[in-house]
Structures are given as C-alpha cells and as structure tokens.
N, C-alpha and C. Protein backbone atom coordinates (compact mmCIF):
# COMPACT_ATOMS: atom_id res chain seq x y z
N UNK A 1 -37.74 -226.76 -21.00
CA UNK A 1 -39.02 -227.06 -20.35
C UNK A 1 -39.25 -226.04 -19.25
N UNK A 2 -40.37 -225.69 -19.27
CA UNK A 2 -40.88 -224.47 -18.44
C UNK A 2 -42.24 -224.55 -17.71
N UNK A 3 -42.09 -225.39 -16.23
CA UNK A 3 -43.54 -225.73 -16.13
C UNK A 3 -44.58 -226.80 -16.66
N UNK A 4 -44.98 -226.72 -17.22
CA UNK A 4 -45.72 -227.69 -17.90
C UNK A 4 -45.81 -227.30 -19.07
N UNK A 5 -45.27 -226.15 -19.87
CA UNK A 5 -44.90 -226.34 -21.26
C UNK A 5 -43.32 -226.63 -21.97
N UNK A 6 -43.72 -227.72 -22.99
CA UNK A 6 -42.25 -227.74 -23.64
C UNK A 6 -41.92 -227.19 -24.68
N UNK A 7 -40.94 -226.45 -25.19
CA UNK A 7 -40.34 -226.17 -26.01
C UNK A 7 -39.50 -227.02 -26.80
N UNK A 8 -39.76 -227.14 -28.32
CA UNK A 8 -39.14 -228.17 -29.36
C UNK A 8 -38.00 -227.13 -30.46
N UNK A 9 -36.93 -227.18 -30.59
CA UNK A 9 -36.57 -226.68 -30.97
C UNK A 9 -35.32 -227.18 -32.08
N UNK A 10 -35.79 -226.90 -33.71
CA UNK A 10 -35.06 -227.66 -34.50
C UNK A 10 -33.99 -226.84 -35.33
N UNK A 11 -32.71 -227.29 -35.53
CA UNK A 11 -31.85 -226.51 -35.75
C UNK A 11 -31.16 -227.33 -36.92
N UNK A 12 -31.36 -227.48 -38.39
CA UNK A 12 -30.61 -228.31 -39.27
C UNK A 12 -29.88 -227.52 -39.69
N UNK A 13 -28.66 -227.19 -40.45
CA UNK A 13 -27.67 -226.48 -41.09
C UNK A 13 -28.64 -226.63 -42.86
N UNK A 14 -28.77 -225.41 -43.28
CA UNK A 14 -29.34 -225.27 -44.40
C UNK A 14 -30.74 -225.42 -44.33
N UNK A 15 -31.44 -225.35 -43.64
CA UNK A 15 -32.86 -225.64 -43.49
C UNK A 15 -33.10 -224.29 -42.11
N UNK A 16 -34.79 -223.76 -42.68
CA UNK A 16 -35.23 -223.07 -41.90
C UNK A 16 -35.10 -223.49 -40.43
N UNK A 17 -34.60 -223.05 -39.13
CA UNK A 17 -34.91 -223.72 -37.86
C UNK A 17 -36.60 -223.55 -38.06
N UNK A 18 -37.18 -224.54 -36.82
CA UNK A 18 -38.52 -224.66 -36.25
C UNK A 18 -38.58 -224.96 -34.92
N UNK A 19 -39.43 -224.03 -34.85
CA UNK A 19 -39.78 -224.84 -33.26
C UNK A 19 -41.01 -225.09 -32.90
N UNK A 20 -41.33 -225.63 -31.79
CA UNK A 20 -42.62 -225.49 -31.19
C UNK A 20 -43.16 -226.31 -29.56
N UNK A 21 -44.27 -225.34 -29.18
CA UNK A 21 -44.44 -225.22 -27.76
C UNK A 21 -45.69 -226.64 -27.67
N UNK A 22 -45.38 -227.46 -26.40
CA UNK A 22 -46.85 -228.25 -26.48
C UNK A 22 -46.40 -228.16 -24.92
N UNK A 23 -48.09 -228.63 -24.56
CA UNK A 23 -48.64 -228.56 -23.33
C UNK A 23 -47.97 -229.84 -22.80
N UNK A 24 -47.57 -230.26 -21.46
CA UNK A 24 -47.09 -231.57 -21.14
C UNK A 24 -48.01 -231.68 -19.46
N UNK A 25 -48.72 -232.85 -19.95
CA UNK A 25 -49.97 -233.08 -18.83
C UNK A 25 -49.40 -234.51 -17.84
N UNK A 26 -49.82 -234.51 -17.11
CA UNK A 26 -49.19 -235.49 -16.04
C UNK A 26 -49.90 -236.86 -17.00
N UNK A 27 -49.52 -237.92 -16.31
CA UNK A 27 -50.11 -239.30 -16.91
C UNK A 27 -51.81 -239.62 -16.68
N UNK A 28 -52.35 -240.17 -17.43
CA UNK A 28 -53.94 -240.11 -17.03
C UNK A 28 -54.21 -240.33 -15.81
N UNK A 29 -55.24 -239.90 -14.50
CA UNK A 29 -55.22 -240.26 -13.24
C UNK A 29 -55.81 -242.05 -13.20
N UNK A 30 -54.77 -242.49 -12.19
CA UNK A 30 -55.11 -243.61 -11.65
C UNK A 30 -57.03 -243.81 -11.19
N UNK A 31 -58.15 -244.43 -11.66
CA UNK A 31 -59.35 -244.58 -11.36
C UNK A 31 -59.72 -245.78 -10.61
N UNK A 32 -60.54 -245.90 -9.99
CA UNK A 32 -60.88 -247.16 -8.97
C UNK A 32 -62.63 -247.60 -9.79
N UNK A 33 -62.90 -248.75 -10.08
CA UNK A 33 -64.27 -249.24 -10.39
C UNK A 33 -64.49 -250.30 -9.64
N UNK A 34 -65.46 -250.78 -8.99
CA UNK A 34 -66.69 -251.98 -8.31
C UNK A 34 -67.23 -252.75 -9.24
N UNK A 35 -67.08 -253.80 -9.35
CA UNK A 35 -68.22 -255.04 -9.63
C UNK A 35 -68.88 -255.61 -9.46
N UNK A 36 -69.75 -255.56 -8.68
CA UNK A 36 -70.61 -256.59 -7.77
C UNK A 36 -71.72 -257.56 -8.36
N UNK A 37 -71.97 -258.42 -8.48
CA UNK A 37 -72.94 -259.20 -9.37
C UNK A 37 -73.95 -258.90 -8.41
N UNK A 38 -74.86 -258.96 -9.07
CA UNK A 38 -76.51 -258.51 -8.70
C UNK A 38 -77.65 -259.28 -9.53
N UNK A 39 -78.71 -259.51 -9.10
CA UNK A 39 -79.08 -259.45 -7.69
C UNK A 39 -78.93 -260.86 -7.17
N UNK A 40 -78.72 -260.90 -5.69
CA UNK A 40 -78.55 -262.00 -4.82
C UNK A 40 -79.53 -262.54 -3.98
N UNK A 41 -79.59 -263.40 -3.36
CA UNK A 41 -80.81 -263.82 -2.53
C UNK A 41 -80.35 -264.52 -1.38
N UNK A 42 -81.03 -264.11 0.02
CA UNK A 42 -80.60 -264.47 1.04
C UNK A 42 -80.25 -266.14 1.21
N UNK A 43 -78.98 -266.36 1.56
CA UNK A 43 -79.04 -267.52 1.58
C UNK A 43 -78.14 -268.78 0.73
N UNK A 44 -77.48 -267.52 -0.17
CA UNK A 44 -76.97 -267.83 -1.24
C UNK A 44 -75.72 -267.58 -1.01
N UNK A 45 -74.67 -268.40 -1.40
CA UNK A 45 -73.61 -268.37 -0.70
C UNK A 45 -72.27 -267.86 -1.56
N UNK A 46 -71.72 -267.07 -0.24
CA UNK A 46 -70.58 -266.63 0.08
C UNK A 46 -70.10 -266.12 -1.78
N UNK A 47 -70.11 -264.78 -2.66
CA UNK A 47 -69.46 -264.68 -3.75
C UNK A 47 -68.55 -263.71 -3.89
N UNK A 48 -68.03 -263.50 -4.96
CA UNK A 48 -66.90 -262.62 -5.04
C UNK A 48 -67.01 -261.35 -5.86
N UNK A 49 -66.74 -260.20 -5.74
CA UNK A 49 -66.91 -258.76 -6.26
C UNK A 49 -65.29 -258.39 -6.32
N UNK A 50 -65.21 -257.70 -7.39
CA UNK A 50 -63.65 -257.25 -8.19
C UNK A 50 -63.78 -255.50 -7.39
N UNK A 51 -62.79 -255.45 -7.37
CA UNK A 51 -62.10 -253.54 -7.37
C UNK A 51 -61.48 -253.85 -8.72
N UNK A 52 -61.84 -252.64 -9.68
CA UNK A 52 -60.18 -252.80 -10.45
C UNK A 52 -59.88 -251.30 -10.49
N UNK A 53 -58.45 -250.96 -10.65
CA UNK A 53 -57.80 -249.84 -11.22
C UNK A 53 -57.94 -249.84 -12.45
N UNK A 54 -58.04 -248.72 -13.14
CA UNK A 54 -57.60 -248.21 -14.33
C UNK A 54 -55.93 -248.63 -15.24
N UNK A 55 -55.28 -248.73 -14.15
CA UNK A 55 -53.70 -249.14 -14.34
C UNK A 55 -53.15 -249.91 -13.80
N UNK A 56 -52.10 -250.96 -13.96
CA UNK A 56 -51.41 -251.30 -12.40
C UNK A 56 -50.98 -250.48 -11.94
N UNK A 57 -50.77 -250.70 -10.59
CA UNK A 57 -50.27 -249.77 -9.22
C UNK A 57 -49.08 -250.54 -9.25
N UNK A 58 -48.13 -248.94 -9.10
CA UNK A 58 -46.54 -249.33 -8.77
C UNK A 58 -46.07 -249.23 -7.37
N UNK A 59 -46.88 -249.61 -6.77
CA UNK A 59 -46.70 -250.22 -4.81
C UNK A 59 -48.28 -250.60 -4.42
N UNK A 60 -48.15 -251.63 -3.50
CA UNK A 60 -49.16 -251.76 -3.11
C UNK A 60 -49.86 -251.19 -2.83
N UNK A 61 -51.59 -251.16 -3.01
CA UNK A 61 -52.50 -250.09 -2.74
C UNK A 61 -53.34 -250.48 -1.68
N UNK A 62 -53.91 -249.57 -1.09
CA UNK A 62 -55.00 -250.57 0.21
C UNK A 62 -56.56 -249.86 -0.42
N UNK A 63 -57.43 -250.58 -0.58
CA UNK A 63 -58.69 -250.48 -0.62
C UNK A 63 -59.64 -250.53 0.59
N UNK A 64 -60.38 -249.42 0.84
CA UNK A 64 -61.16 -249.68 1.65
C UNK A 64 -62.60 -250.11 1.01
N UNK A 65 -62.86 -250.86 1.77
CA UNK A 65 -64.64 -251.40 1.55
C UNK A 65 -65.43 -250.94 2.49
N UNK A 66 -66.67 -250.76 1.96
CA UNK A 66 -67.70 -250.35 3.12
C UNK A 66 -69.15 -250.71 2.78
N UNK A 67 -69.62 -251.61 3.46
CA UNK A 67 -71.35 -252.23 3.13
C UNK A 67 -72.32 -250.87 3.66
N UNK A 68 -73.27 -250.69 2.97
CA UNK A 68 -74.26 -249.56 3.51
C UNK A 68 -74.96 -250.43 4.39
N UNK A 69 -75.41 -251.80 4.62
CA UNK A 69 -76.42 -252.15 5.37
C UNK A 69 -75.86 -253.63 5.74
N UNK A 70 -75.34 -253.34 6.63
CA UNK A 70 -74.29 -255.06 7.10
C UNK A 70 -75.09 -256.14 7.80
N UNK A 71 -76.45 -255.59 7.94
CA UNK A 71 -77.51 -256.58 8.29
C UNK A 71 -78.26 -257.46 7.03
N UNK A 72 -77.55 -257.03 5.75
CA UNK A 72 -78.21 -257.76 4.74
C UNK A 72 -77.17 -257.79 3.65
N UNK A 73 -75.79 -257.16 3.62
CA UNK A 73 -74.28 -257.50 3.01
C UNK A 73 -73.29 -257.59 3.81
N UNK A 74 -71.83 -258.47 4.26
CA UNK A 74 -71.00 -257.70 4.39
C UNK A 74 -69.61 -258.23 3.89
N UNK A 75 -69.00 -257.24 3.81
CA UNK A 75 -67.55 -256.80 3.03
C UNK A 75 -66.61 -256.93 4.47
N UNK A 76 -64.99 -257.16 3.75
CA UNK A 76 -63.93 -256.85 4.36
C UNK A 76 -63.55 -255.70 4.47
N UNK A 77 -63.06 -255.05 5.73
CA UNK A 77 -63.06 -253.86 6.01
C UNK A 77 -62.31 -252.97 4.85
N UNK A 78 -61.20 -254.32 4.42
CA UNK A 78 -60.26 -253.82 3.16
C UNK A 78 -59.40 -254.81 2.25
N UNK A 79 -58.68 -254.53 1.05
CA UNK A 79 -58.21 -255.51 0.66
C UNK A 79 -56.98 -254.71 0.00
N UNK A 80 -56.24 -255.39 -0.84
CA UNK A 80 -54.80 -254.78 -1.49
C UNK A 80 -54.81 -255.03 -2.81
N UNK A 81 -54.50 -254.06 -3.81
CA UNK A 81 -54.17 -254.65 -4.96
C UNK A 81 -52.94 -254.37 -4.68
N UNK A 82 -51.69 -255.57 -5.23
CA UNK A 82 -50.46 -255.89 -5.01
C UNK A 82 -49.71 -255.04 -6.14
N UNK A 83 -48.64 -254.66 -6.00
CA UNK A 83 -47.74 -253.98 -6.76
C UNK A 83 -47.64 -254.47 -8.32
N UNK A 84 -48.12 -253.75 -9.38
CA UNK A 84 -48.27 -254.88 -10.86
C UNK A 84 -49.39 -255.13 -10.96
N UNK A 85 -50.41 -255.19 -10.26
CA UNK A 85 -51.82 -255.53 -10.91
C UNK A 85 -52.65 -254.55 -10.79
N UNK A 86 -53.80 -254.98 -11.51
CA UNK A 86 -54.48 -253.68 -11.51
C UNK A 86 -55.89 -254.08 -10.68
N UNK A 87 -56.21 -255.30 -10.50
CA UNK A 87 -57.49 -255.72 -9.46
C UNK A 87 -57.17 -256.73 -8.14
N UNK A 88 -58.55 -256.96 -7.80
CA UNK A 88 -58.28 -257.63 -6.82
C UNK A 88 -60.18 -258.24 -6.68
N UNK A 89 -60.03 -259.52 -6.00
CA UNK A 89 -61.29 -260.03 -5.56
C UNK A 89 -61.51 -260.08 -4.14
N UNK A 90 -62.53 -260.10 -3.64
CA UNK A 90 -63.12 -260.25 -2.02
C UNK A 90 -64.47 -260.59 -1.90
N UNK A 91 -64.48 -261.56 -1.19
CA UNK A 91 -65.74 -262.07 -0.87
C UNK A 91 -66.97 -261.45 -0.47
N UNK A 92 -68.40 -261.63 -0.63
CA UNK A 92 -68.85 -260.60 -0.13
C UNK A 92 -69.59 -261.87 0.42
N UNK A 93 -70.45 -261.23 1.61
CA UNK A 93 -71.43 -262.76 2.28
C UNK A 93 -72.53 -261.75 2.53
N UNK A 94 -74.01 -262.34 1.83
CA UNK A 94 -75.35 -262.53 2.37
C UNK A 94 -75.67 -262.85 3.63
N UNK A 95 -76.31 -262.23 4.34
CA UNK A 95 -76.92 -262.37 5.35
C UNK A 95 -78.34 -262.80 5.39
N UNK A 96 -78.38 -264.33 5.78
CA UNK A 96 -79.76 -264.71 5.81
C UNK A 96 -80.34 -264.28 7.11
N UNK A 97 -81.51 -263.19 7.68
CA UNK A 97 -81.79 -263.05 8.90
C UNK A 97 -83.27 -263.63 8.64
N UNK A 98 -83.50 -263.51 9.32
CA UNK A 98 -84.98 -263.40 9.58
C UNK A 98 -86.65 -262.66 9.19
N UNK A 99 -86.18 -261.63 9.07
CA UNK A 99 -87.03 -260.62 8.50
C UNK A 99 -88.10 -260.81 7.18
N UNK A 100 -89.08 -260.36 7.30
CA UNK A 100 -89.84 -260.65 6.31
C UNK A 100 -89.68 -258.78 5.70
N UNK A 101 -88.70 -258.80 5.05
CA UNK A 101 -88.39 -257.28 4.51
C UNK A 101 -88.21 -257.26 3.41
N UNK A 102 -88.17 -257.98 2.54
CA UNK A 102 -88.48 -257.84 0.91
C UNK A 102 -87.21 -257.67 0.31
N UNK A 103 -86.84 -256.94 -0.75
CA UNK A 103 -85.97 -256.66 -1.31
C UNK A 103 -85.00 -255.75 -0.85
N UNK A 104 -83.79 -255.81 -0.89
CA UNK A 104 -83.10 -255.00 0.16
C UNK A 104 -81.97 -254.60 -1.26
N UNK A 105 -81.63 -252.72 -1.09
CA UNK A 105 -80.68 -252.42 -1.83
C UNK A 105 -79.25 -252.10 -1.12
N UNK A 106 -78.17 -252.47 -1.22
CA UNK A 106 -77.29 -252.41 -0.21
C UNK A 106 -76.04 -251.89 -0.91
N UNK A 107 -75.35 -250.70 -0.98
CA UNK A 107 -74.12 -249.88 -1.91
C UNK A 107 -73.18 -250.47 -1.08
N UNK A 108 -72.47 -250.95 -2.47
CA UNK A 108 -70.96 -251.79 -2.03
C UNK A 108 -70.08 -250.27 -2.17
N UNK A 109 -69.22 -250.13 -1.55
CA UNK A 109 -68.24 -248.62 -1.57
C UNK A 109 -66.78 -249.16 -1.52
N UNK A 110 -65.83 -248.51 -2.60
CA UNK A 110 -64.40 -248.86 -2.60
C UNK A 110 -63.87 -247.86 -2.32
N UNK A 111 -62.35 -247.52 -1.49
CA UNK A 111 -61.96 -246.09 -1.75
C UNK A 111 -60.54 -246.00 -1.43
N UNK A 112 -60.03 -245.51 -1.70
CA UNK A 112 -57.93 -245.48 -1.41
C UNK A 112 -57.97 -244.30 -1.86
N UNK A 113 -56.90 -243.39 -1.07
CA UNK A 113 -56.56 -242.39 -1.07
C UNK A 113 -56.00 -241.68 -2.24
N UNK A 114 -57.06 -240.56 -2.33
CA UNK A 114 -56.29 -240.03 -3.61
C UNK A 114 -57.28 -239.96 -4.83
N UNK A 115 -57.91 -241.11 -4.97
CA UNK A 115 -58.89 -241.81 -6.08
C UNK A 115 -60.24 -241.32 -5.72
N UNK A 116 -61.37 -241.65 -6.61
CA UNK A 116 -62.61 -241.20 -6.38
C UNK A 116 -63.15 -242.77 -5.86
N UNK A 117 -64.55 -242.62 -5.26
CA UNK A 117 -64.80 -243.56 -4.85
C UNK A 117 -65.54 -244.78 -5.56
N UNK A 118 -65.51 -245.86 -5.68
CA UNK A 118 -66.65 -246.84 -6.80
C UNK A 118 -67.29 -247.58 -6.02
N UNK A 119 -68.66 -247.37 -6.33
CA UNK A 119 -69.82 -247.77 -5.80
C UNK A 119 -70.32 -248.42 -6.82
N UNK A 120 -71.20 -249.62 -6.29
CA UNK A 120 -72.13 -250.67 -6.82
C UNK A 120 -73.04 -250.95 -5.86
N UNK A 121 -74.19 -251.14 -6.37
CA UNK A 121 -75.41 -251.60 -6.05
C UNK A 121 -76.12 -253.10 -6.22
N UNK A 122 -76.42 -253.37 -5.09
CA UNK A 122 -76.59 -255.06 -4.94
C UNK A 122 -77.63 -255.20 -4.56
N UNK A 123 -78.47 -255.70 -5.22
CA UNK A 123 -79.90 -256.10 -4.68
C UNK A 123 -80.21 -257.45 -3.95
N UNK A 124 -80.57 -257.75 -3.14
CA UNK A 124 -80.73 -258.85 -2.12
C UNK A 124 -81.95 -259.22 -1.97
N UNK A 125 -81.89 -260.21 -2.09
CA UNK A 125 -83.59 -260.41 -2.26
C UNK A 125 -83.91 -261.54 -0.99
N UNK A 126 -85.27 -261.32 -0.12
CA UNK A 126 -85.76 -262.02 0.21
C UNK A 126 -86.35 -263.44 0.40
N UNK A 127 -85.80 -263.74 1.50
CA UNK A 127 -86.44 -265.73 1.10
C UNK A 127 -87.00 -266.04 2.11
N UNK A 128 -87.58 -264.98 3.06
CA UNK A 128 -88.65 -265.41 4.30
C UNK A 128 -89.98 -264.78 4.01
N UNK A 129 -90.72 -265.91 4.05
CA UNK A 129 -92.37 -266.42 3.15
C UNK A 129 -92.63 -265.34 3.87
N UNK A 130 -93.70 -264.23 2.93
CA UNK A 130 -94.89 -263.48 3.85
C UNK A 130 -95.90 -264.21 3.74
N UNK A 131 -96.22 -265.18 2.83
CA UNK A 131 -97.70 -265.83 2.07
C UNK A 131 -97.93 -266.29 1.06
N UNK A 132 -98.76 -266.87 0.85
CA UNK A 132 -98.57 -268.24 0.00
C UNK A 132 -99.82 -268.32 -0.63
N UNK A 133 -99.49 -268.42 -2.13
CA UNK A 133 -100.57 -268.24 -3.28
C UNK A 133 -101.11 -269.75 -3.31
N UNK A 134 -101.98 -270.17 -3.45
CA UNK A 134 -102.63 -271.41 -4.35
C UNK A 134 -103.00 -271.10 -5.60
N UNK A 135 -102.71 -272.31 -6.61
CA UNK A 135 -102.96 -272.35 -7.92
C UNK A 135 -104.39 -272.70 -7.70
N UNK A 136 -105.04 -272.35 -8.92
CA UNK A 136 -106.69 -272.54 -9.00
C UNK A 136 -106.99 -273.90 -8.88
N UNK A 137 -107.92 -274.30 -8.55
CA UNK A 137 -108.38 -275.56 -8.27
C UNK A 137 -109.63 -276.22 -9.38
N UNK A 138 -109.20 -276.92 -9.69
CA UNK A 138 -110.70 -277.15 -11.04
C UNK A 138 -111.79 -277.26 -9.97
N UNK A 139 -112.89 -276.91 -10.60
CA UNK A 139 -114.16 -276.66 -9.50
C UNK A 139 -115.17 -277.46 -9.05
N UNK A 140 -114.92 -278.49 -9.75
CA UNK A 140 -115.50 -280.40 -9.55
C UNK A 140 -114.14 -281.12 -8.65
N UNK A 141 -114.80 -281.38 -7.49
CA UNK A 141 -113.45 -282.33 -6.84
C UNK A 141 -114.68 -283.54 -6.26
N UNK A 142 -114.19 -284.75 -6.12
CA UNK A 142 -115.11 -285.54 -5.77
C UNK A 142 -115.01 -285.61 -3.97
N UNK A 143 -116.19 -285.83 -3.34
CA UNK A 143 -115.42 -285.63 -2.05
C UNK A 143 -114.62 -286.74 -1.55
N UNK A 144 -114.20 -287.00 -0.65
CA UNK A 144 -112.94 -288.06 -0.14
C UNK A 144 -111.86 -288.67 -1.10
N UNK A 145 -111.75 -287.85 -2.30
CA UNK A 145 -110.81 -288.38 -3.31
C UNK A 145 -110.06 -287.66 -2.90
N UNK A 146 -108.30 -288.16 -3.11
CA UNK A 146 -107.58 -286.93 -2.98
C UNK A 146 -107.00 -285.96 -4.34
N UNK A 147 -107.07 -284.93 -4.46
CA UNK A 147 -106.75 -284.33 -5.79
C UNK A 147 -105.24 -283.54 -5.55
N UNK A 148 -104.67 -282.42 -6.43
CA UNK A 148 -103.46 -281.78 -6.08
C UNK A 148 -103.46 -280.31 -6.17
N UNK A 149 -103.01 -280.00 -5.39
CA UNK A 149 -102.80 -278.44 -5.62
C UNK A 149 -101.71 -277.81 -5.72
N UNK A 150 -101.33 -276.63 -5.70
CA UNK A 150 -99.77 -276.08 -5.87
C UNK A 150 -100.24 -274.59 -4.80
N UNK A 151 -99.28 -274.97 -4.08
CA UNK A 151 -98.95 -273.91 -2.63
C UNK A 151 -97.55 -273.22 -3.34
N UNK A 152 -97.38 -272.22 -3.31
CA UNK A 152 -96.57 -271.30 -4.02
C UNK A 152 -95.95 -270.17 -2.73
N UNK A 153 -94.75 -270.41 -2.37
CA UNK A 153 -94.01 -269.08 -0.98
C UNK A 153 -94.10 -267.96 -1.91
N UNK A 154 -94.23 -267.26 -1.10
CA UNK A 154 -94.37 -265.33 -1.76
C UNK A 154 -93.55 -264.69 -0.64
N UNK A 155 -92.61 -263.57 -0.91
CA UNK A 155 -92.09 -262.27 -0.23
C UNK A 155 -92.83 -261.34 -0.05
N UNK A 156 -93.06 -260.63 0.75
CA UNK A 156 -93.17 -259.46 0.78
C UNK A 156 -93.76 -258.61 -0.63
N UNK A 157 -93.13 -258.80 -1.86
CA UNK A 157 -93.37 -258.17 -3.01
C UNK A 157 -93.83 -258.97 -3.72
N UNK A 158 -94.97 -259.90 -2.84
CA UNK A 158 -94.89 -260.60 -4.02
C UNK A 158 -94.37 -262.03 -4.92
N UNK A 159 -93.10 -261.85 -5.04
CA UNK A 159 -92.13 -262.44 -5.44
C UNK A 159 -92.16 -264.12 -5.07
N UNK A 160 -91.80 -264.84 -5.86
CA UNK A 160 -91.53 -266.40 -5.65
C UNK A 160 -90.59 -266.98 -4.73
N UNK A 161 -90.90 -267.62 -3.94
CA UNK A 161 -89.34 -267.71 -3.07
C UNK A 161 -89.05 -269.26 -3.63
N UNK A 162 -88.07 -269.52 -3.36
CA UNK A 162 -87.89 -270.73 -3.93
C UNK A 162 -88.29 -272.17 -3.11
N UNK A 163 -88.38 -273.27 -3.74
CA UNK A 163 -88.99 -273.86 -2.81
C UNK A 163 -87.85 -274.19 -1.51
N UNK A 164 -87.33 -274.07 -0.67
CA UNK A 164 -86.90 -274.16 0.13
C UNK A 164 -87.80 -274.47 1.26
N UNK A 165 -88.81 -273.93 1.75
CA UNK A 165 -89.31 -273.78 3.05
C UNK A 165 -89.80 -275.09 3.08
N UNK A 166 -89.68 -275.09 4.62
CA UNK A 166 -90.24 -276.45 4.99
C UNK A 166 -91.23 -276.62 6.56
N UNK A 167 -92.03 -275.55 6.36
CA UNK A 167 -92.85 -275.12 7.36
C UNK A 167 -94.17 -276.42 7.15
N UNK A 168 -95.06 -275.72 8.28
CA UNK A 168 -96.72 -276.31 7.83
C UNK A 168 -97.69 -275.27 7.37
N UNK A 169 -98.15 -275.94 6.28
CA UNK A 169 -99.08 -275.48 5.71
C UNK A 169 -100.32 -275.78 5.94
N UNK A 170 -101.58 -274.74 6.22
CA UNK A 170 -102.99 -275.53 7.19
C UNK A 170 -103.66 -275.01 5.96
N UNK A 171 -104.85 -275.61 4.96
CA UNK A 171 -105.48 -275.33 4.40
C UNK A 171 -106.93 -275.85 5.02
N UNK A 172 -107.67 -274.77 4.57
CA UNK A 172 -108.98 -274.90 5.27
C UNK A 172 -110.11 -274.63 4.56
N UNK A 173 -111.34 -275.93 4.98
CA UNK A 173 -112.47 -275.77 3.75
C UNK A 173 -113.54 -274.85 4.48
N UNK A 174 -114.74 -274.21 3.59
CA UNK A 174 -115.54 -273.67 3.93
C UNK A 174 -116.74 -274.55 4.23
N UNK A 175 -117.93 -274.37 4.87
CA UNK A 175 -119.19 -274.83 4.69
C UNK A 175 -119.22 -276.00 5.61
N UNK A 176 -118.28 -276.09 6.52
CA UNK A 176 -118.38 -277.28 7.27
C UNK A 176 -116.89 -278.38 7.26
N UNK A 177 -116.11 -277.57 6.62
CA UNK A 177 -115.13 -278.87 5.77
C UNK A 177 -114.37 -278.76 6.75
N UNK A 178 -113.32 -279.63 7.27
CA UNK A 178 -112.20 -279.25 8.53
C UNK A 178 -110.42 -279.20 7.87
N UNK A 179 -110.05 -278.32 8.47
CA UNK A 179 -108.36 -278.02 8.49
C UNK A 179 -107.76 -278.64 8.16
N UNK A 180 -106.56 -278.98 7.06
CA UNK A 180 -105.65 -279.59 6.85
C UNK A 180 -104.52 -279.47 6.86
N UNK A 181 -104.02 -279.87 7.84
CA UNK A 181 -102.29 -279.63 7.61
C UNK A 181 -101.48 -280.47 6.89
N UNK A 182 -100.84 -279.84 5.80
CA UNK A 182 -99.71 -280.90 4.87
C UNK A 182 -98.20 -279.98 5.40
C-alpha cells in the first residue's frame, strides 16, 4: 500500500501471477440533515424537529442549533447525538407575540464541526386578527327580527385565523341604524 493506492498481488504456482492497483478512498463523509415540520402557527404548542447523521457517530457529537428569528422560533442552543446513534430530537417553541405580521419564515440551522451545515425552513403563521370578513347577508332581513351572520378573523394575508379570538366585535348599520356590539 502506497498512499492511497493498493496494490493486489497474486502469486499461484502454475498459473500466470496477476496483479492489480485500486484507488482506496476514506469511508463516505459523515453528513448532518434538519427536519422541521412546517408550517406552524403561533400558539401552537411546544414540537419536536430531528438532526440526523448520515451514520452513527462513534463518540458523542454536539450539535449546534441556531433560530434566524427568535422572536417568532426558538431552539436549544445545542443538543448531542450520543455515541451509536445517528439522530436526535429537540424541541422547538413558537412564539406567540403580539404583532399583526403575517407569515413569518424562520431557518432552523444545525452544525458540528467538520460537517456541512442543515438548514430547514419553518413557516409560522399568524394568529393576531388584522380584520374581519362578513359572509353575505341575504338582502331581505325583517326589521327587529334577529337573523345570523358569520364574522370570519383574517391575518394580515388574508388568511383565516382560527376561531380563537375572543375580542368585541361592533357592527354597524347605515341610514340611521345604530352600533352593535356582539
């Protein structure tokens, strides 16, 4: 052996010898991948995202984590895959704030020395109302009867929020009619 090439060399009594040269390459490199389930919504609780290796690791490994936007994901600074396995789980937690900011994209980042880095993308979605759709109203209502309508939360984009909110809602008639709060 010479370097990274080997030499094979066959020697039978009565038979032509043979030989021959092959390349000898280190073992495939150890790789790091992210899992993150997507998409999430503020509010929604506490789930779990995988690291895995390509291989088990023959000593413990340390993973670093890193949230791009810790005002709307965050991660443990780090975690271990243990000697023999090849993954590991860690919690990731939503941040319900306040903001009426819509959809939020937030790169989950893994990285240990040596390895390339694995990134995932988590979409977070909004659950603080910008505004609120009404369903159509049939166009005959009798007056002082009461009839029904459907008040619908909207994001920012749009989007349905779920019914959760538990604000007041003031609907208001035209032509003389007065304010209602439900």
């Amino acid at each position: 052996q010479e370097g990274n090439q080997l030499e094979i060399q066959i020697d039978i009594a009565g038979i032509n010898d043979g030989s021959a040269t092959m390349q000898v390459l280190d073992a495939a490199p150890l790789t790091l991948a992210l899992t993150v389930p997507s998409p999430k919504r503020e509010g929604d609780p506490v789930f779990n995202a995988t690291v895995t290796l390509s291989s088990p690791t023959a000593t413990n490994r340390v993973i670093n984590l890193l949230s791009s936007d810790t005002t709307e994901a965050a991660v443990p600074a780090a975690v271990t895959v243990l000697a023999g396995q090849s993954s590991v789980t860690f919690p990731v937690t939503i941040i319900d704030d306040t903001e009426t900011d819509g959809d939020q994209i937030v790169t989950i980042t893994a990285s240990s020395s040596g390895l390339s880095n694995g990134m995932s993308s988590l979409t977070v979605k909004d659950n603080d109302v910008d505004h609120f759709a009404l369903a159509a109203i049939g166009a005959t209502q009798v007056r002082n009867q009461p009839f029904s309508i459907t008040v619908t939360a909207k994001d920012v984009n749009d989007a349905v929020i779920a019914s959760n909110f538990t604000g007041p809602v003031t609907l208001s008639a035209d032509a003389g009619g007065t304010p209602v709060t439900i």
